[in-house]
N, C-alpha and C. Protein backbone atom coordinates (compact mmCIF):
# COMPACT_ATOMS: atom_id res chain seq x y z
N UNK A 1 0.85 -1.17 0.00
CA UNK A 1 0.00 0.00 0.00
C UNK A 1 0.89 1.23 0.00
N UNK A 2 0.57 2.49 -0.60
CA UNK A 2 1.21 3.07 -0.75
C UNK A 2 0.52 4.54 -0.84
N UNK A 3 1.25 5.39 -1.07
CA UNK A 3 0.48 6.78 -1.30
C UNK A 3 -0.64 7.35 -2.56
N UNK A 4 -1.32 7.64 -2.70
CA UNK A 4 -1.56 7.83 -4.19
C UNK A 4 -0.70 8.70 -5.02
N UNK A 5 -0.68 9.77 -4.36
CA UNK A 5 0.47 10.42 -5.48
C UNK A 5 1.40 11.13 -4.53
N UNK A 6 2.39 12.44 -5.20
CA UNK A 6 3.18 12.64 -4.27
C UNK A 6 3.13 14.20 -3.46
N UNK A 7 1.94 14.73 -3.71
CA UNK A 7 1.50 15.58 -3.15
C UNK A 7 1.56 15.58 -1.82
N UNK A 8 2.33 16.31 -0.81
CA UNK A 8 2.20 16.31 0.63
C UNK A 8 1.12 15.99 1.21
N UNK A 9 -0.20 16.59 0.67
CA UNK A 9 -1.55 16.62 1.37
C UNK A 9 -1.68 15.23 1.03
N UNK A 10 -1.71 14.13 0.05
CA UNK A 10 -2.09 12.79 -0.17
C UNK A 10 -1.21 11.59 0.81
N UNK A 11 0.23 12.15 0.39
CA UNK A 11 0.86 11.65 1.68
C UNK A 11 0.78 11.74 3.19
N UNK A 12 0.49 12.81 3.48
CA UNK A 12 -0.52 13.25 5.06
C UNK A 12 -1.70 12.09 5.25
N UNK A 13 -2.54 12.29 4.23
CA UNK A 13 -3.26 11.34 4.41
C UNK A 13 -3.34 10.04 4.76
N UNK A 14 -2.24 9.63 3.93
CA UNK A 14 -1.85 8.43 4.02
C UNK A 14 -1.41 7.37 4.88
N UNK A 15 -0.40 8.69 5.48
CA UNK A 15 0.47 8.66 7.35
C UNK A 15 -0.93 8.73 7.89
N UNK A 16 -1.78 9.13 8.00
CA UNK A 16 -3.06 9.58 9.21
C UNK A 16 -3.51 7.49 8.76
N UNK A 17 -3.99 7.44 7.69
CA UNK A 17 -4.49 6.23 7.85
C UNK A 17 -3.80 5.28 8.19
N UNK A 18 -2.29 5.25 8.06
CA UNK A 18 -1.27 4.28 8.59
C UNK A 18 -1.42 4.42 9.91
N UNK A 19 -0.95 5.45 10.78
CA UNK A 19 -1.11 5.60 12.43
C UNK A 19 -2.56 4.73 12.81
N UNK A 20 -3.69 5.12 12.26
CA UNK A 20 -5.00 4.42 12.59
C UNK A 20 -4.99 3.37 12.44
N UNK A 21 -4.47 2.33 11.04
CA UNK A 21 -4.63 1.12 11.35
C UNK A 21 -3.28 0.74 12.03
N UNK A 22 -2.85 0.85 13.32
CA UNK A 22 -1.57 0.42 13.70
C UNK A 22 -2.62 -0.19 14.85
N UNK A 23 -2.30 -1.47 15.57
CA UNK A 23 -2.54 -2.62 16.31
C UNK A 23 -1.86 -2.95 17.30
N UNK A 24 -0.34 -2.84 17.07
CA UNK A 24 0.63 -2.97 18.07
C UNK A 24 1.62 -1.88 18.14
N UNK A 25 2.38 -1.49 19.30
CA UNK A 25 3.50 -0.76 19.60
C UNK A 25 4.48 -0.64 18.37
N UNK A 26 5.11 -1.95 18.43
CA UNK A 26 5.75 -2.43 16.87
C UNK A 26 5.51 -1.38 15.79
N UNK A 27 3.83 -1.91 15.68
CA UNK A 27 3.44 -1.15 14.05
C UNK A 27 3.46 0.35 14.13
N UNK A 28 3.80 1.26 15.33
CA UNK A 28 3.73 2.65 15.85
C UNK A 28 5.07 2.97 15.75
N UNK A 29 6.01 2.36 15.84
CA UNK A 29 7.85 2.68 15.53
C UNK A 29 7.42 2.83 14.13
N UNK A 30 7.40 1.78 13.43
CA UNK A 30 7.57 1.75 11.81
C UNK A 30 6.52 3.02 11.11
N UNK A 31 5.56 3.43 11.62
CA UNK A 31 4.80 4.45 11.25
C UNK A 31 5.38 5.71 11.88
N UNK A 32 6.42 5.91 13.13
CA UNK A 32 7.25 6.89 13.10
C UNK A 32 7.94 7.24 12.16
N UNK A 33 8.73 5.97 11.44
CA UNK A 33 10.00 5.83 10.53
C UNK A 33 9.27 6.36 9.55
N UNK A 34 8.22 6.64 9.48
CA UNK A 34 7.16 7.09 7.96
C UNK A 34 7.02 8.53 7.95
N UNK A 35 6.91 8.86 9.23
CA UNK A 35 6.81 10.08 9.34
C UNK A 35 7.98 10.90 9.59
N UNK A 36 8.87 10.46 10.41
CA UNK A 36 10.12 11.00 10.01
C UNK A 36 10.70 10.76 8.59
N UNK A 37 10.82 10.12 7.79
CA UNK A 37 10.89 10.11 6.21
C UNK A 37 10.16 11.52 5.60
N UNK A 38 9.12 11.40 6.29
CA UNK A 38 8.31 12.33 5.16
C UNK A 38 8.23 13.64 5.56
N UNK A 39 9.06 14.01 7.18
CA UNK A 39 8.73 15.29 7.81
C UNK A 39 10.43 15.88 6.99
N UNK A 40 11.85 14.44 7.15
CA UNK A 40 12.70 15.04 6.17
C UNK A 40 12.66 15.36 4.71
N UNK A 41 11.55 14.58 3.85
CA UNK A 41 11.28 15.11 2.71
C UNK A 41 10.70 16.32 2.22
N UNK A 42 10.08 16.91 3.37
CA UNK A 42 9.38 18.29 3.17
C UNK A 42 10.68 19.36 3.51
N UNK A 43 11.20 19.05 4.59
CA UNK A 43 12.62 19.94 4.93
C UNK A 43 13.73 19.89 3.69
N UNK A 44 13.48 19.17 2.94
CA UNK A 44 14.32 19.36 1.80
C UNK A 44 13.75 19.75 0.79
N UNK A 45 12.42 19.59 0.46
CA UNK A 45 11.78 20.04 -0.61
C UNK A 45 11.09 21.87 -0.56
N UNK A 46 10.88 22.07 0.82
CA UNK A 46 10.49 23.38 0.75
C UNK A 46 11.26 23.71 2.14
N UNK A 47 12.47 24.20 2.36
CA UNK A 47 13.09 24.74 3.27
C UNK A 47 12.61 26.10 3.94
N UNK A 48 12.56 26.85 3.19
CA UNK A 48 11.93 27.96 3.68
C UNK A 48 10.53 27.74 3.98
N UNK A 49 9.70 27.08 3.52
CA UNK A 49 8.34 26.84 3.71
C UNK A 49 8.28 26.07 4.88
N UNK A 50 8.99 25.28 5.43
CA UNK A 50 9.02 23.88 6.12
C UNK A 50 8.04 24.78 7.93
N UNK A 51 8.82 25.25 8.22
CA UNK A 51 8.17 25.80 9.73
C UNK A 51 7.31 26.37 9.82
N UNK A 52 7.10 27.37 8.78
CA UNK A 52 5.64 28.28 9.21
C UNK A 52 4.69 27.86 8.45
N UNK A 53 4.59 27.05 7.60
CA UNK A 53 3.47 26.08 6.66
C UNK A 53 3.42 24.64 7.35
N UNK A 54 4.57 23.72 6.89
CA UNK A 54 4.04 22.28 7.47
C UNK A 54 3.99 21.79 8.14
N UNK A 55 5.71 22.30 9.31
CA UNK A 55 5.74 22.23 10.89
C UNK A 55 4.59 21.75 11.56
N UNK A 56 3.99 22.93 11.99
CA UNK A 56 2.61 22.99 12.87
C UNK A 56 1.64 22.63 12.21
N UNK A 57 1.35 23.09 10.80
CA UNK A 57 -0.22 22.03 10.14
C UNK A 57 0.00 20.57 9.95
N UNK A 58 0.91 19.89 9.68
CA UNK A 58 1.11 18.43 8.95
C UNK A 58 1.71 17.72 10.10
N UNK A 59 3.08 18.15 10.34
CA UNK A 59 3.94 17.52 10.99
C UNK A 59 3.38 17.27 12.70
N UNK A 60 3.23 18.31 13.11
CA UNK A 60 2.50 18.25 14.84
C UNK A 60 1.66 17.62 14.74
N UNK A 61 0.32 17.69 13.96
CA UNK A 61 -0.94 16.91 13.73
C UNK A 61 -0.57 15.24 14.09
N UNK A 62 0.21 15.12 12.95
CA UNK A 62 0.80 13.50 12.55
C UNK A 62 1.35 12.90 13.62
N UNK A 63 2.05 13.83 14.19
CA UNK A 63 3.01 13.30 15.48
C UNK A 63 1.87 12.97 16.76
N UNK A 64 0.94 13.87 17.28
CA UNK A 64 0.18 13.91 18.14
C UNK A 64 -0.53 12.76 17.70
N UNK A 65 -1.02 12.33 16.94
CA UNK A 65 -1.95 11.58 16.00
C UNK A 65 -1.26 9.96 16.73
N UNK A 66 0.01 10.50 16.31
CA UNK A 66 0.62 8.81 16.49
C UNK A 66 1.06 8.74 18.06
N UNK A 67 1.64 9.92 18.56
CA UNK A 67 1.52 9.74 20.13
C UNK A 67 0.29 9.19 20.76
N UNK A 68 -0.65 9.79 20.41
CA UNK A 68 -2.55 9.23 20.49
C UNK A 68 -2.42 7.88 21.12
N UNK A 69 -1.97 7.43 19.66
CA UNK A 69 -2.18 6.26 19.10
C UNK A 69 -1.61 4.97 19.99
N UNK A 70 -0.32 5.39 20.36
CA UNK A 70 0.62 4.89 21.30
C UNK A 70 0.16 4.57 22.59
N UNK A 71 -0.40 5.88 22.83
CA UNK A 71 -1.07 5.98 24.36
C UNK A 71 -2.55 4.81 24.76
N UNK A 72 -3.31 5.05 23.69
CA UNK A 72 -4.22 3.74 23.50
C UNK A 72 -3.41 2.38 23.52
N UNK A 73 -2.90 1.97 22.70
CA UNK A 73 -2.31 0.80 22.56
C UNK A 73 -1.69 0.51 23.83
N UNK A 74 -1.23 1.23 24.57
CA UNK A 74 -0.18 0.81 25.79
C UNK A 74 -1.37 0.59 27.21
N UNK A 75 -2.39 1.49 26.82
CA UNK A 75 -3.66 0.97 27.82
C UNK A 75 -4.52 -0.35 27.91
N UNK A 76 -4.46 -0.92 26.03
CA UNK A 76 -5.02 -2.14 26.61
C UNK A 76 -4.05 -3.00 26.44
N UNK A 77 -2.94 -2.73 25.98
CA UNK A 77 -1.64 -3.79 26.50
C UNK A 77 -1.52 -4.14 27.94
N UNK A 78 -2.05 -3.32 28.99
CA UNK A 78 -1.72 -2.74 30.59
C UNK A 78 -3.06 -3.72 30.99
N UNK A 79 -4.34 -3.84 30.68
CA UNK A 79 -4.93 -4.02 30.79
C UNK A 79 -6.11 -5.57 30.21
């Protein structure tokens, strides 16, 4: 599975539906490694753009998203 195209916003998407279907801890590293990939692909592709555009709209979202995500999983692991 993969992105549809290579538009940031499709790839965002993409990361959002990867974090959601993640199941285990495991599958929440490897969906980091996705998002760090893709938070360095924007830092190289729009440098000047990178902090006051995708930083805080894309990148924080995604991250919180998958912290979320983490935090669930480790509750009914506990439980």
């Amino acid at each position: 599975m993969g992105a549809i195209s290579n538009h940031y916003g499709d790839i965002s998407n993409w990361i959002e539906k990867v974090i959601e279907s993640c199941e285990t801890t495991k599958q929440t590293r490897t969906a980091d490694k996705l998002l760090r990939n893709f938070e360095n692909k924007l830092i190289i592709q729009y440098p000047a753009d990178y902090w006051p555009n995708y930083y805080y709209d894309v990148i924080q979202t995604l991250k919180q998203q998958l912290d979320d995500k983490r935090e669930e999983l480790l509750k009914t692991q506990l439980t």
